[in-house]
PDB file of N, CA and C in Angstrom:
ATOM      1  N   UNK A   1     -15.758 -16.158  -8.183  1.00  0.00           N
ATOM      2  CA  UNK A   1     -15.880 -15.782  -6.792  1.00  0.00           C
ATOM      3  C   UNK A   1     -17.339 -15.491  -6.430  1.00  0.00           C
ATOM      4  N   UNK A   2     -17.937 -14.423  -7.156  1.00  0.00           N
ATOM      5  CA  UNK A   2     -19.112 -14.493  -7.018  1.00  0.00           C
ATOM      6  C   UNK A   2     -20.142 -15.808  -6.888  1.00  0.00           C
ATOM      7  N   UNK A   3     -19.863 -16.753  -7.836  1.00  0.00           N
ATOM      8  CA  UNK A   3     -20.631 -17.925  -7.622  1.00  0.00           C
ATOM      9  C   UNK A   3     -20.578 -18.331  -6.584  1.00  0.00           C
ATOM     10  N   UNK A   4     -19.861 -18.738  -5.763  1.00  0.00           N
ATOM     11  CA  UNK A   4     -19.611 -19.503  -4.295  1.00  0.00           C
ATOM     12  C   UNK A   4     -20.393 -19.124  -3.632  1.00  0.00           C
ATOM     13  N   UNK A   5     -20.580 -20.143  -2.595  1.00  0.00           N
ATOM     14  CA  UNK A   5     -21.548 -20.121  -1.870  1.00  0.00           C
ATOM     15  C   UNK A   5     -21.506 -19.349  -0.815  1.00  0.00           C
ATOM     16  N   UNK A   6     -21.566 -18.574   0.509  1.00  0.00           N
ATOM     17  CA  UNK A   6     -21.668 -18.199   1.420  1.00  0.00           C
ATOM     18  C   UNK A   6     -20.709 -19.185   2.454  1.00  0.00           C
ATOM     19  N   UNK A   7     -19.820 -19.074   2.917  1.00  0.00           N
ATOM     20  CA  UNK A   7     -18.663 -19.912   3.903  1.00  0.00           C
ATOM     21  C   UNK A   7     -19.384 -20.236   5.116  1.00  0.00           C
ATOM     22  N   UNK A   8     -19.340 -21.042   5.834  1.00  0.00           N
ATOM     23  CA  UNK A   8     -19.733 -21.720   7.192  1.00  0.00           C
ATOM     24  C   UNK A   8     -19.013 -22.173   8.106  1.00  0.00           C
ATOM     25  N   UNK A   9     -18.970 -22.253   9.252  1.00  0.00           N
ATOM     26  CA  UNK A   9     -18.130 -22.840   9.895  1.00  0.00           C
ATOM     27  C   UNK A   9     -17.050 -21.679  10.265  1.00  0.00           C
ATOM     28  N   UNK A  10     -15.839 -22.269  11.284  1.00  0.00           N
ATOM     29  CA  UNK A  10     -14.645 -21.129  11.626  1.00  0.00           C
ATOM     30  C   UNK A  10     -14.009 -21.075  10.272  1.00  0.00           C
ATOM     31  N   UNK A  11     -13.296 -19.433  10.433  1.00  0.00           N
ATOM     32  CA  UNK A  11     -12.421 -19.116   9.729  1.00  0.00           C
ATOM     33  C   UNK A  11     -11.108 -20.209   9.658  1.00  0.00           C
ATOM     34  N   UNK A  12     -10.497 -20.782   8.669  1.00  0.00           N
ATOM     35  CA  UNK A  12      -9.698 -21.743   8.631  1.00  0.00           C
ATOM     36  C   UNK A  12      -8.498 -20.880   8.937  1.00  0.00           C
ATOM     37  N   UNK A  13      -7.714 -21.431   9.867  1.00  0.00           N
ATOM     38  CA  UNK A  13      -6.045 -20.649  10.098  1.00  0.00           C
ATOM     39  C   UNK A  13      -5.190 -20.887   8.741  1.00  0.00           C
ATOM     40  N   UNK A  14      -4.555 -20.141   8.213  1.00  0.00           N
ATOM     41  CA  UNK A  14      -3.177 -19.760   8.053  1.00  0.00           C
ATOM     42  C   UNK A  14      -3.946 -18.936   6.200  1.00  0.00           C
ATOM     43  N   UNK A  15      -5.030 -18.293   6.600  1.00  0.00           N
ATOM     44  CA  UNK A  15      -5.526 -17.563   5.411  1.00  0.00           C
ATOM     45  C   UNK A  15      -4.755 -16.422   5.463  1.00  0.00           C
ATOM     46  N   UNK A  16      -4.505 -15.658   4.160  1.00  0.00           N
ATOM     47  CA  UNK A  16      -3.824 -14.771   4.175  1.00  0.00           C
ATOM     48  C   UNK A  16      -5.250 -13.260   4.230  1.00  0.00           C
ATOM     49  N   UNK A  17      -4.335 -11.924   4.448  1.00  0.00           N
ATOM     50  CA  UNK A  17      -5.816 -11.234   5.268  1.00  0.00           C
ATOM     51  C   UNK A  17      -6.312 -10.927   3.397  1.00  0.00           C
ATOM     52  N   UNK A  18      -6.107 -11.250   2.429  1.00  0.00           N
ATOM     53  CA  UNK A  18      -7.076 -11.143   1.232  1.00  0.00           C
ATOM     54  C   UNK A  18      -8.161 -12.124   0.995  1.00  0.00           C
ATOM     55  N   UNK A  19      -7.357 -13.037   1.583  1.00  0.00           N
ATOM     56  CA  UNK A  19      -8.681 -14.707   1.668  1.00  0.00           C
ATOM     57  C   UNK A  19      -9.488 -14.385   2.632  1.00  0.00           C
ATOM     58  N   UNK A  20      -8.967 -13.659   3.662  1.00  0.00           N
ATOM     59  CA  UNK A  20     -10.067 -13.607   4.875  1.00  0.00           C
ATOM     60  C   UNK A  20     -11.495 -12.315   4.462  1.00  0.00           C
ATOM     61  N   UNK A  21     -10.539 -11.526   3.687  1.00  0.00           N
ATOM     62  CA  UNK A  21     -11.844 -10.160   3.261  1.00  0.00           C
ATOM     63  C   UNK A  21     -12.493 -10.923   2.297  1.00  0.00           C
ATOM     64  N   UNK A  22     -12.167 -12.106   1.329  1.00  0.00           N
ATOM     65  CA  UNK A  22     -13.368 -12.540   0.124  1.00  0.00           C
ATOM     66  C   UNK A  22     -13.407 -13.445   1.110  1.00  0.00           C
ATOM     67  N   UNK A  23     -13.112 -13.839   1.643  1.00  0.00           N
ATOM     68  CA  UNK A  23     -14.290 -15.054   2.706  1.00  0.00           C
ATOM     69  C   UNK A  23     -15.523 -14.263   3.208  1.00  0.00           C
ATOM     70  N   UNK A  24     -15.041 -13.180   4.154  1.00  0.00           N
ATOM     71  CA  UNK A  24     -16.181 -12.676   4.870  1.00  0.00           C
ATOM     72  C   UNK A  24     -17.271 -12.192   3.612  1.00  0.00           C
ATOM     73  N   UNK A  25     -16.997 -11.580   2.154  1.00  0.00           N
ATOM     74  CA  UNK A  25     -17.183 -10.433   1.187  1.00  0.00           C
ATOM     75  C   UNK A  25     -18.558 -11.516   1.107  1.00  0.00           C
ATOM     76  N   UNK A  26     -18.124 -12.805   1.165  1.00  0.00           N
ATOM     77  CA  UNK A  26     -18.861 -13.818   0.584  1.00  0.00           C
ATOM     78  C   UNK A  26     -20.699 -14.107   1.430  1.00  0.00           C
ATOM     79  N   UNK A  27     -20.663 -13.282   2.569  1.00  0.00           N
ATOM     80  CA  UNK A  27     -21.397 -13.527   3.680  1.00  0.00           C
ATOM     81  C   UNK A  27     -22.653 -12.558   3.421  1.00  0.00           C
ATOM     82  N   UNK A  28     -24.155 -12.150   3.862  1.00  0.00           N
ATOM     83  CA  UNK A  28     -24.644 -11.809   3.883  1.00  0.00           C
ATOM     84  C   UNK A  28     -24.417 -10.199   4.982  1.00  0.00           C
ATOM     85  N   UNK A  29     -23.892 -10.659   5.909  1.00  0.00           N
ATOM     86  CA  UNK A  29     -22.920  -9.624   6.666  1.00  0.00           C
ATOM     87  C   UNK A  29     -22.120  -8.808   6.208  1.00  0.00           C
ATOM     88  N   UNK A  30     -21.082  -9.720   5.628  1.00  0.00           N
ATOM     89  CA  UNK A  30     -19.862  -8.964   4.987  1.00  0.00           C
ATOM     90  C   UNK A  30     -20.504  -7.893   4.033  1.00  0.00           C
ATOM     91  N   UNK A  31     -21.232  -8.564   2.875  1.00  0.00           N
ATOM     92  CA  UNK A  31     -22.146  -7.631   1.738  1.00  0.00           C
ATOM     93  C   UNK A  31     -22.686  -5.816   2.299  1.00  0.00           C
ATOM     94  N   UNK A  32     -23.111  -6.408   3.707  1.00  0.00           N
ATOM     95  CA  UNK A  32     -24.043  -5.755   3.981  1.00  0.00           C
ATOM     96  C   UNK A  32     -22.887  -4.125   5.027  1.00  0.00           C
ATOM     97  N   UNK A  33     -21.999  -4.828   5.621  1.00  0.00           N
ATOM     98  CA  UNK A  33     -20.810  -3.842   5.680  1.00  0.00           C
ATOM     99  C   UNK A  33     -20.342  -2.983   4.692  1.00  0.00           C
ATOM    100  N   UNK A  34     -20.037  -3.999   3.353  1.00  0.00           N
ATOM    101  CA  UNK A  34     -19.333  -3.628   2.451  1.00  0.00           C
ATOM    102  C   UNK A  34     -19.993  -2.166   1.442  1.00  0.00           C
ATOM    103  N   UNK A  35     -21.402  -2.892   1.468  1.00  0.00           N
ATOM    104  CA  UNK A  35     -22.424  -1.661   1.072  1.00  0.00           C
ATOM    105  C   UNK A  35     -22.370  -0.039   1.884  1.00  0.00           C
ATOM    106  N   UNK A  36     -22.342  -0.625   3.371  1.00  0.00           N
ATOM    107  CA  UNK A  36     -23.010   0.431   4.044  1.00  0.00           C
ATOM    108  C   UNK A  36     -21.098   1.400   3.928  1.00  0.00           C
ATOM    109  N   UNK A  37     -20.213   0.905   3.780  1.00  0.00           N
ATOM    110  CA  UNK A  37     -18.949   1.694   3.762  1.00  0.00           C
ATOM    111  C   UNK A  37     -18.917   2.543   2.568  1.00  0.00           C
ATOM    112  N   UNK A  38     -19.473   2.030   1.267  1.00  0.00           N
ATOM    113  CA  UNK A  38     -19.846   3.391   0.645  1.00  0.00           C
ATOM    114  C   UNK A  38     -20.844   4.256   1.012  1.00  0.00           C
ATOM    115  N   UNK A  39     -21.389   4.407   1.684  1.00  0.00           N
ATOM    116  CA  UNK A  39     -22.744   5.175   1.866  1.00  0.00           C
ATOM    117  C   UNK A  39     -21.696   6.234   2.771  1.00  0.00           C
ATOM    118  N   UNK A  40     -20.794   5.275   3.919  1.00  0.00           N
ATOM    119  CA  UNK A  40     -20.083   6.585   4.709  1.00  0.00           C
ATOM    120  C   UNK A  40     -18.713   6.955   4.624  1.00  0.00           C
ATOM    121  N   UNK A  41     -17.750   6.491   4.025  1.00  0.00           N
ATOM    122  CA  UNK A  41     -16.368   6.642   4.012  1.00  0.00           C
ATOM    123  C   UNK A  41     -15.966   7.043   2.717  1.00  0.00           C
ATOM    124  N   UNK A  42     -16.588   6.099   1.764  1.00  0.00           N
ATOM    125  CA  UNK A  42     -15.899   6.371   0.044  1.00  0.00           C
ATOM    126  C   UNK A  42     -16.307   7.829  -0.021  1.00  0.00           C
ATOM    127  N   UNK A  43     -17.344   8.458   0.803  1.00  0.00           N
ATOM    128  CA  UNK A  43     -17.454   9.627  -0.292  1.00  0.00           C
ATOM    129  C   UNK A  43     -16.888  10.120   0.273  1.00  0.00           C
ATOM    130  N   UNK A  44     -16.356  10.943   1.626  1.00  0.00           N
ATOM    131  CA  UNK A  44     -15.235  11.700   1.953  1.00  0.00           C
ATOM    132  C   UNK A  44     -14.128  11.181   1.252  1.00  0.00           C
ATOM    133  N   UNK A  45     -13.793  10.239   0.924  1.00  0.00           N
ATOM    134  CA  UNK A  45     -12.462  10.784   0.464  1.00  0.00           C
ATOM    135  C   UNK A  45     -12.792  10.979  -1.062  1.00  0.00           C
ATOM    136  N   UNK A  46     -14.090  10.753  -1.432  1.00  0.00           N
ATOM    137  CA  UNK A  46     -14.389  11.302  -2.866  1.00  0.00           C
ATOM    138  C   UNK A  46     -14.136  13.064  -3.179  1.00  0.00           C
ATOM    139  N   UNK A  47     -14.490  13.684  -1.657  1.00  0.00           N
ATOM    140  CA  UNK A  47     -14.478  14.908  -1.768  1.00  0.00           C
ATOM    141  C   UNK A  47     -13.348  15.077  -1.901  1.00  0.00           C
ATOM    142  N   UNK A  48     -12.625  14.874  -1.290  1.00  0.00           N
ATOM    143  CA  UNK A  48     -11.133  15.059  -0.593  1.00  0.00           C
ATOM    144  C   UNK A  48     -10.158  15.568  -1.884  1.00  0.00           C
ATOM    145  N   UNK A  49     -10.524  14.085  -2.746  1.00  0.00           N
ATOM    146  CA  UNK A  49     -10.085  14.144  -3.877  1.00  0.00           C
ATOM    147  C   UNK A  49     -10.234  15.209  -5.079  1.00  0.00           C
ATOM    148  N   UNK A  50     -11.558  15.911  -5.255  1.00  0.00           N
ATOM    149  CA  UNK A  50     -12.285  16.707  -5.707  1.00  0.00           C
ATOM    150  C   UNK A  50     -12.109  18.393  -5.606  1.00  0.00           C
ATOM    151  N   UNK A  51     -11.783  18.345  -4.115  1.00  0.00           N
ATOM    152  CA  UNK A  51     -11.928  19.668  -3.592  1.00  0.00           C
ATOM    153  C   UNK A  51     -10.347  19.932  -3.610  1.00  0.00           C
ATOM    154  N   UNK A  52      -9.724  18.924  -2.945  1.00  0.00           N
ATOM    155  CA  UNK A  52      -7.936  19.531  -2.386  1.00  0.00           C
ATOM    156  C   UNK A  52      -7.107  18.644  -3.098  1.00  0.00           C
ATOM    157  N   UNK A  53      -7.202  17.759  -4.351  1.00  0.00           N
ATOM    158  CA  UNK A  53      -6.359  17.335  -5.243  1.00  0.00           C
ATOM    159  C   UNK A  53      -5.916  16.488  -4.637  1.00  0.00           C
ATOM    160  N   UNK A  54      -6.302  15.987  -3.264  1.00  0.00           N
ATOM    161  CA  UNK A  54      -5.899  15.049  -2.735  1.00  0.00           C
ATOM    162  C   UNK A  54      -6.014  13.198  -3.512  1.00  0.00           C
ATOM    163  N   UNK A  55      -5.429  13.308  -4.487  1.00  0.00           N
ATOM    164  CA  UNK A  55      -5.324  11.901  -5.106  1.00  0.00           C
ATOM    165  C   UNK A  55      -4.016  11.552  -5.068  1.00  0.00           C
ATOM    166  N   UNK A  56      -2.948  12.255  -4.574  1.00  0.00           N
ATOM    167  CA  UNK A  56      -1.678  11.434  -4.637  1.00  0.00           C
ATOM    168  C   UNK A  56      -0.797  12.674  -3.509  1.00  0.00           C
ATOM    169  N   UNK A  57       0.043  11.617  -2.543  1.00  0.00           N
ATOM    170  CA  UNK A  57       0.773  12.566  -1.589  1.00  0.00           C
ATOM    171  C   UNK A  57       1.626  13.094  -2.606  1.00  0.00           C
ATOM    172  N   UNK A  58       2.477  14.828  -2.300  1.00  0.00           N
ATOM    173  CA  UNK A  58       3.396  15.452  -2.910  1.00  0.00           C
ATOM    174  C   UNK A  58       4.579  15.555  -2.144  1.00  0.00           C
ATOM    175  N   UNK A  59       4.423  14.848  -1.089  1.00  0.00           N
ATOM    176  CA  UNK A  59       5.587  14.789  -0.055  1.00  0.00           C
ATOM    177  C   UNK A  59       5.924  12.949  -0.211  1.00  0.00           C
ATOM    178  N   UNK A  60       7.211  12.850   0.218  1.00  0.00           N
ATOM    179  CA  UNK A  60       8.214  11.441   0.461  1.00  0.00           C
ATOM    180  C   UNK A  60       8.179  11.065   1.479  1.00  0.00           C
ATOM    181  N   UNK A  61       8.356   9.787   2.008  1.00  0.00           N
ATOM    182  CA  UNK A  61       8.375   9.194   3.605  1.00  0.00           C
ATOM    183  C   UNK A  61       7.088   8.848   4.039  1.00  0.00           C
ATOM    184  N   UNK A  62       6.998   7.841   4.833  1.00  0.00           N
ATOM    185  CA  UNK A  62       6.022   7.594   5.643  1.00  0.00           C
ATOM    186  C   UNK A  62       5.399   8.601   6.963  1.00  0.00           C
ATOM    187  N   UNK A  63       6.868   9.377   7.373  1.00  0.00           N
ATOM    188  CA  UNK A  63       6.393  10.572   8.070  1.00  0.00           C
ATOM    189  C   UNK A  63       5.409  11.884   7.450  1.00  0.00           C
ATOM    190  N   UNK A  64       6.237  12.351   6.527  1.00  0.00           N
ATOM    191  CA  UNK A  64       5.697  13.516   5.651  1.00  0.00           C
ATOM    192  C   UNK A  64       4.421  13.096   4.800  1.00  0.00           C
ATOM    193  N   UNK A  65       4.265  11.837   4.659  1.00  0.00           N
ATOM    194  CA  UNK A  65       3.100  11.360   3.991  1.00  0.00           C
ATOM    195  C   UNK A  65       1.741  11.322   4.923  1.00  0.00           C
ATOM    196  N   UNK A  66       2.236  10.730   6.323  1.00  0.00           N
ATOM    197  CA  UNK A  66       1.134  11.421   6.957  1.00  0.00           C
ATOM    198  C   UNK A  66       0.655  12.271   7.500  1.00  0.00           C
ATOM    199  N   UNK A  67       1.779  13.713   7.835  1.00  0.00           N
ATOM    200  CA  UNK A  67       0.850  14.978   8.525  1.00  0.00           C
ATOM    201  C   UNK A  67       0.438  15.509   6.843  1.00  0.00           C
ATOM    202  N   UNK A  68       0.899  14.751   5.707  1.00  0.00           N
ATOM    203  CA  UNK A  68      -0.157  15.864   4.584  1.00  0.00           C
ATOM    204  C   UNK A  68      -1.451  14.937   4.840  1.00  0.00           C
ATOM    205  N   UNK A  69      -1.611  13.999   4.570  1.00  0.00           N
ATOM    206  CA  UNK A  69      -2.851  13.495   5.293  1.00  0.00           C
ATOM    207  C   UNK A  69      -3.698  14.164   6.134  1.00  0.00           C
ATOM    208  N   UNK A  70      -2.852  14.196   7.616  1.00  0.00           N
ATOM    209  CA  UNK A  70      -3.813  14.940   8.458  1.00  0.00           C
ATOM    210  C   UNK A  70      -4.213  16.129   8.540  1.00  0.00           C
ATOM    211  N   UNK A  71      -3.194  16.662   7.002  1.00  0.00           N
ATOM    212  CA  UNK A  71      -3.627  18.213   6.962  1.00  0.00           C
ATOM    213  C   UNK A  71      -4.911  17.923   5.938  1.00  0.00           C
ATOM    214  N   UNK A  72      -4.568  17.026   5.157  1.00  0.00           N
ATOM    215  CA  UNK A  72      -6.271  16.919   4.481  1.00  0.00           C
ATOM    216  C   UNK A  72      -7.448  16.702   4.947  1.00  0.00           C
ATOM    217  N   UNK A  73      -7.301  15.755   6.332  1.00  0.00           N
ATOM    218  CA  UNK A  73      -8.082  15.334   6.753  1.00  0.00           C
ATOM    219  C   UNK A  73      -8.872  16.655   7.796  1.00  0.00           C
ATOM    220  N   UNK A  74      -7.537  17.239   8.447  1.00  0.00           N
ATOM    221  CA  UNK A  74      -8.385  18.721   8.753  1.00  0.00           C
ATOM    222  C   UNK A  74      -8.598  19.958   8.032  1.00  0.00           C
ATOM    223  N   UNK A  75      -8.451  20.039   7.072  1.00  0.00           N
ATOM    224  CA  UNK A  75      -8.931  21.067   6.048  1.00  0.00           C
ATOM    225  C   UNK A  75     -10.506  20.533   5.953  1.00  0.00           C
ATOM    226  N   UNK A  76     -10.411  19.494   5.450  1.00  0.00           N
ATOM    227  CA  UNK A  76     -11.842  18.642   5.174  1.00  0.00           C
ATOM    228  C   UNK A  76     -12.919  18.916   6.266  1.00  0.00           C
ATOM    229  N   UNK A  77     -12.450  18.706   7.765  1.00  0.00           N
ATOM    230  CA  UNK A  77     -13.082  18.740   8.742  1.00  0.00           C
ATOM    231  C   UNK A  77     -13.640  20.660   8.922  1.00  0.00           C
ATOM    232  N   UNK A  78     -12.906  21.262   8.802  1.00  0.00           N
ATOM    233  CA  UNK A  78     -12.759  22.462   8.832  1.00  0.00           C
ATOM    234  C   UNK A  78     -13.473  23.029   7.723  1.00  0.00           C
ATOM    235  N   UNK A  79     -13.523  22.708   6.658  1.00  0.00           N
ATOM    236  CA  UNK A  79     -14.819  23.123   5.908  1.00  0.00           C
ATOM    237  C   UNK A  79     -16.191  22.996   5.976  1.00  0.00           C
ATOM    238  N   UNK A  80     -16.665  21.488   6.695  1.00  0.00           N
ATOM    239  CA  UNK A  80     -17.628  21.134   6.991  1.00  0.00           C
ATOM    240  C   UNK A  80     -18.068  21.578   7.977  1.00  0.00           C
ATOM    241  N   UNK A  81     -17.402  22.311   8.974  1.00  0.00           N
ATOM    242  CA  UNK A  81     -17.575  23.265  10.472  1.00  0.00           C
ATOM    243  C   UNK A  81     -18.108  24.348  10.149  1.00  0.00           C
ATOM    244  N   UNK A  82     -17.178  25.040   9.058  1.00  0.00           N
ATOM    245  CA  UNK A  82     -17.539  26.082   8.519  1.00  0.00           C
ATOM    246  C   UNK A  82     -18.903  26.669   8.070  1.00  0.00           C
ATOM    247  N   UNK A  83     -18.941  25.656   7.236  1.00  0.00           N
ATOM    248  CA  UNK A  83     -20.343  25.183   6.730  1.00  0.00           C
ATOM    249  C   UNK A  83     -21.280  25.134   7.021  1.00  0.00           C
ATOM    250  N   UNK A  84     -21.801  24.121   8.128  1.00  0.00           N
ATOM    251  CA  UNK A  84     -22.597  24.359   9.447  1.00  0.00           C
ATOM    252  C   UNK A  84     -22.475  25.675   9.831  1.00  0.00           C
ATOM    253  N   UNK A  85     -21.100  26.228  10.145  1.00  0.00           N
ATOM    254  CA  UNK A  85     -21.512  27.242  11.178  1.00  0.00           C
ATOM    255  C   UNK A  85     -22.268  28.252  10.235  1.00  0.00           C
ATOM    256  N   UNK A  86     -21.997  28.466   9.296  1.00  0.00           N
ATOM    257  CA  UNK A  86     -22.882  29.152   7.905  1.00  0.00           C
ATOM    258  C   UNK A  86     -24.131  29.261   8.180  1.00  0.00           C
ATOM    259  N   UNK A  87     -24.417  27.823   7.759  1.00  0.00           N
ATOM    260  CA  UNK A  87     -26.014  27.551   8.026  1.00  0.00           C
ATOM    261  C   UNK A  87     -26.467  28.368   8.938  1.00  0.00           C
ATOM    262  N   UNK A  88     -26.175  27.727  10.488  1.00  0.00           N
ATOM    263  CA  UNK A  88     -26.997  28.367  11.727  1.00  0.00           C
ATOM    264  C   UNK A  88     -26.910  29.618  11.717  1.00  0.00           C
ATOM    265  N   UNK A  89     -26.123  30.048  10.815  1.00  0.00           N
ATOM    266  CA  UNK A  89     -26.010  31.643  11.262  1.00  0.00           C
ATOM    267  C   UNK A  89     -27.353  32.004  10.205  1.00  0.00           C
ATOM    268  N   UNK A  90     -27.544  31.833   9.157  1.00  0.00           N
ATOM    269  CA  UNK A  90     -28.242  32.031   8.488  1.00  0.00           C
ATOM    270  C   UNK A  90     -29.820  31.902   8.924  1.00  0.00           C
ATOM    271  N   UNK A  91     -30.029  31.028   9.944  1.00  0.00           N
ATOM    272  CA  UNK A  91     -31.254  30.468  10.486  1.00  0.00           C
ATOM    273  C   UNK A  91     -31.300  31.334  11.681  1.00  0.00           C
ATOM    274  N   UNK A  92     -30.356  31.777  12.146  1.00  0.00           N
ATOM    275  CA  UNK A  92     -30.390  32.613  13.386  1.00  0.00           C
ATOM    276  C   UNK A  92     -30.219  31.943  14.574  1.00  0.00           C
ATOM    277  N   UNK A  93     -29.380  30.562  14.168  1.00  0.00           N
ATOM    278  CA  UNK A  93     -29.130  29.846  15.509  1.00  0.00           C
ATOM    279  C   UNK A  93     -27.773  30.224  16.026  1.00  0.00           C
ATOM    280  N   UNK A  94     -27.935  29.527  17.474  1.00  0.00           N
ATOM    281  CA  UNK A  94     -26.839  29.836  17.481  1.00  0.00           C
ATOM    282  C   UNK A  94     -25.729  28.414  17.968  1.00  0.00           C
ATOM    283  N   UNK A  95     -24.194  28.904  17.074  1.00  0.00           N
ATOM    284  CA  UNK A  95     -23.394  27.678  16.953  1.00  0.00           C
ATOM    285  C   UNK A  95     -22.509  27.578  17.963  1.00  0.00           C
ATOM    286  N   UNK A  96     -21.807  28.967  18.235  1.00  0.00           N
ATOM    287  CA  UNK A  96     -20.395  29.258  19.461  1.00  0.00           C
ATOM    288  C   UNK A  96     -21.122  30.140  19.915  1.00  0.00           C
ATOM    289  N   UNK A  97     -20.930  30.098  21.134  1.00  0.00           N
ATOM    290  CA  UNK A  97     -20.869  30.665  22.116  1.00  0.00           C
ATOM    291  C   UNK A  97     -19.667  31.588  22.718  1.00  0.00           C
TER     292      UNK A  97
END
């Protein structure tokens, strides 16, 4: 896969969406997405994983699977608020009003 060349031309119809991500993967673009998504996404959920054991749901269903999600996802958010608000306090700024 790696060897291949860079694709040209339209996307050919009836690719399935794994042919279509190593088509694009294959592009100077795609690369250049693909890079910049670790720089901003992999590591939150690196934390995620780290901090709240978040590596595997403990709840069943597609329902219950996602408000534990969104409870991770705002715990996560909610620490990083925190955090900040830490800081400025420490600097003597001010965060709330």
């Amino acid at each position: 896969m790696r060897d291949q060349v860079a694709p040209r031309g339209r996307i050919p119809k009836g690719l399935s969406a794994r042919e279509r991500m190593e088509r694009k993967l294959l592009t100077k673009r795609g690369k250049a997405l693909y890079k910049k998504r670790g720089q901003t996404v992999e590591p939150v959920f690196g934390q995620m994983k780290g901090t709240q054991g978040a590596d595997e749901f403990r709840l069943r269903g597609l329902e219950l699977c996602n408000g534990e999600w969104n409870l991770h996802s705002a715990t996560h958010n909610l620490k990083k608020l925190h955090s900040k608000c830490v800081k400025m306090g420490q600097k003597g700024g001010k965060w709330l009003h």
